[in-house]
C-alpha atoms as a PDB file:
ATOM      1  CA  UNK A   1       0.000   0.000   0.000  1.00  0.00           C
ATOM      2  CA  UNK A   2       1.282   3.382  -0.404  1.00  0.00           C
ATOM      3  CA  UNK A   3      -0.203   7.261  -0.015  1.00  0.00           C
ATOM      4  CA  UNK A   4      -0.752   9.989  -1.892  1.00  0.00           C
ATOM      5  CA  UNK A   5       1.370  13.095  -1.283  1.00  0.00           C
ATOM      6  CA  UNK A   6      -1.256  14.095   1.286  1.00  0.00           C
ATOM      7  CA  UNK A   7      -1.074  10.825   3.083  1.00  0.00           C
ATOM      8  CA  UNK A   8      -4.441   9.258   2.141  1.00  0.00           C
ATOM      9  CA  UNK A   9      -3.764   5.860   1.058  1.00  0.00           C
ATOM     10  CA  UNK A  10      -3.907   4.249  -2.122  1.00  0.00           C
ATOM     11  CA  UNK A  11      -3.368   0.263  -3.568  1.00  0.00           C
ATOM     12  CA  UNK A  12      -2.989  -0.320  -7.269  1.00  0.00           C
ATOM     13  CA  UNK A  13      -4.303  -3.602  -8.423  1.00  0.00           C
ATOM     14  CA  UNK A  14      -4.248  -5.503 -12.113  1.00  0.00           C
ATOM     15  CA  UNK A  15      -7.947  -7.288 -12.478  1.00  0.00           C
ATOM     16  CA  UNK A  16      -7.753  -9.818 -15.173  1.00  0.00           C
ATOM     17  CA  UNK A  17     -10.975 -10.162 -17.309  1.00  0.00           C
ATOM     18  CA  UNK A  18     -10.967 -13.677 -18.932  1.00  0.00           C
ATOM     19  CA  UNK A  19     -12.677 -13.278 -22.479  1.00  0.00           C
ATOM     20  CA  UNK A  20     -13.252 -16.102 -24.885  1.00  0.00           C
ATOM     21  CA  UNK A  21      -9.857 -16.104 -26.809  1.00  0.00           C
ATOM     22  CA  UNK A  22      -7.594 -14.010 -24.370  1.00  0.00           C
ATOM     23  CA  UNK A  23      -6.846 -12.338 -20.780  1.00  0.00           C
ATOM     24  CA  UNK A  24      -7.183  -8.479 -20.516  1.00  0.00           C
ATOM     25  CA  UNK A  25      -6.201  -6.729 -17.627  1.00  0.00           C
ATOM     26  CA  UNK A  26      -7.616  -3.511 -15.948  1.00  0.00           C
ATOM     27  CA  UNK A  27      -5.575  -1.671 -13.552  1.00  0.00           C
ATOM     28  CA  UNK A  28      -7.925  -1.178 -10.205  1.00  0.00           C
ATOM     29  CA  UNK A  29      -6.892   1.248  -7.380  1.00  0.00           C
ATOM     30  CA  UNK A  30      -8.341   1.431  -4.034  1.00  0.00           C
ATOM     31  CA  UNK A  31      -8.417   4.133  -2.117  1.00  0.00           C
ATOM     32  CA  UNK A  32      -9.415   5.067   1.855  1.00  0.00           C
ATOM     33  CA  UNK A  33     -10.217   2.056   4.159  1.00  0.00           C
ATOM     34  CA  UNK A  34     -11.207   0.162   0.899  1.00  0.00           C
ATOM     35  CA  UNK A  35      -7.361   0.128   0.286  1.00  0.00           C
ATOM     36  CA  UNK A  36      -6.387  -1.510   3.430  1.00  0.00           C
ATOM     37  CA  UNK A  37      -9.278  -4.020   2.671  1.00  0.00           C
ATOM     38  CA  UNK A  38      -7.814  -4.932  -0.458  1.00  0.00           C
ATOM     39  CA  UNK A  39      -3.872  -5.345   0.853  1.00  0.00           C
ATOM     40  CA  UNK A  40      -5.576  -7.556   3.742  1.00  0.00           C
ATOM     41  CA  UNK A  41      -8.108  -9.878   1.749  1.00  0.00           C
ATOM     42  CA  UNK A  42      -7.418 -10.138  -1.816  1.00  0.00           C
ATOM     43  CA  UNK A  43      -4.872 -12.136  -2.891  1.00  0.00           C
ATOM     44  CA  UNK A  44      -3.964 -13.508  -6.605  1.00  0.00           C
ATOM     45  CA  UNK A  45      -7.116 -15.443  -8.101  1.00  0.00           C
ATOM     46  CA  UNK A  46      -9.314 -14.084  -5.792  1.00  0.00           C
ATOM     47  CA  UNK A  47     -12.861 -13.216  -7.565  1.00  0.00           C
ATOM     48  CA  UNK A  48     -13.905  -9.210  -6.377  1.00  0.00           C
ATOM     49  CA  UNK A  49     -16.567  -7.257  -7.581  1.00  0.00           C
ATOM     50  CA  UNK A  50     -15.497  -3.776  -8.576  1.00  0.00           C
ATOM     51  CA  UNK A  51     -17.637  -0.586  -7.709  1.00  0.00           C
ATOM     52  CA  UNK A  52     -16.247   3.363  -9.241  1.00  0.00           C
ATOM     53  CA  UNK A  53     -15.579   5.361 -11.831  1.00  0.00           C
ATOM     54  CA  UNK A  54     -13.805   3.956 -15.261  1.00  0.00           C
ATOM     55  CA  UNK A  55     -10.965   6.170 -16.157  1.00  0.00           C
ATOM     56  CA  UNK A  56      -9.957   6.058 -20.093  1.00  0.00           C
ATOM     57  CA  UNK A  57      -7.742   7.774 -21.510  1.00  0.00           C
ATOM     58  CA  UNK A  58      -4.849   7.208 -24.981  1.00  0.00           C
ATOM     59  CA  UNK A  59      -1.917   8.168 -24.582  1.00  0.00           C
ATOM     60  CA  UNK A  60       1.121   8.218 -27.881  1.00  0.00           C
ATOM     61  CA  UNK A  61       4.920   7.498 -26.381  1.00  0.00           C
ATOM     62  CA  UNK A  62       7.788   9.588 -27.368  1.00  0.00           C
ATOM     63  CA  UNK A  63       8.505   6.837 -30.164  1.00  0.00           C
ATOM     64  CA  UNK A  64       4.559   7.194 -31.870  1.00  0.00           C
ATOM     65  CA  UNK A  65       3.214   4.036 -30.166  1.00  0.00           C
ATOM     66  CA  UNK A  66      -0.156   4.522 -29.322  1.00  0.00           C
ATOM     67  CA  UNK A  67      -1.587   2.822 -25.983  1.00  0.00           C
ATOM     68  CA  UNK A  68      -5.043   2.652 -24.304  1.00  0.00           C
ATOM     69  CA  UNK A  69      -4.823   3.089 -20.629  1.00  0.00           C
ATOM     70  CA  UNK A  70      -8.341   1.444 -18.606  1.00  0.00           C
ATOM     71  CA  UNK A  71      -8.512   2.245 -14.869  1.00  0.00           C
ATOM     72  CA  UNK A  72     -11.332   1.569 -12.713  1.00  0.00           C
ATOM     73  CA  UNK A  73     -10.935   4.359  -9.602  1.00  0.00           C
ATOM     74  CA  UNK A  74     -12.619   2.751  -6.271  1.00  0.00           C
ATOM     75  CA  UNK A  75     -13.057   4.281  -3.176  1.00  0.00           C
ATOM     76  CA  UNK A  76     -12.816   7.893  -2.154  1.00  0.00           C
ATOM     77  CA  UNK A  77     -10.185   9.167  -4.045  1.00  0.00           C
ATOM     78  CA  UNK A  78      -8.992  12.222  -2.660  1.00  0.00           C
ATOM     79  CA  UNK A  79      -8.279  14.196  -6.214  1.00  0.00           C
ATOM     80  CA  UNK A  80     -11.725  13.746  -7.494  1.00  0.00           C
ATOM     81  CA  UNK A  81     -14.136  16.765  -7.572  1.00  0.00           C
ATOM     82  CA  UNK A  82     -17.105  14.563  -6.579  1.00  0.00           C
ATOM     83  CA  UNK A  83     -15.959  13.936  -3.108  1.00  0.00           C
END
């Protein structure tokens, strides 16, 4: 677990998402109590049900190749304006 510059802390997670030919994976981060929840209980293959905000954005490297970045934002995150 670590904490935000403020000291509020956050976990970041990869959730894999089995599909019919392949694995994707979505990064998850916890934030708050939920974060200390996650560092204590969930462990690799453990099934969790995700509740928050999807986060999408693309993003081009210096060297032109273009990436998707997928987060799901759980918790109460401390930068967002709805909290």
């Amino acid at each position: 677990m670590e904490e935000t510059p403020s000291g509020f802390p956050v976990v970041n997670i990869l959730m894999a998402i089995n599909g019919a030919d392949n694995t994707e994976f979505i990064e998850v981060s916890a934030y708050g109590d939920l974060a200390g929840l996650v560092c204590e209980y969930c462990i690799k293959s453990t099934l969790i049900h995700v509740v928050g905000t999807l986060r999408y954005k693309k993003e081009v490297s210096k060297i032109k190749v273009k990436a998707v970045h997928i987060q799901f934002i759980s918790g109460l995150n401390p930068n967002s304006r709805e909290n």
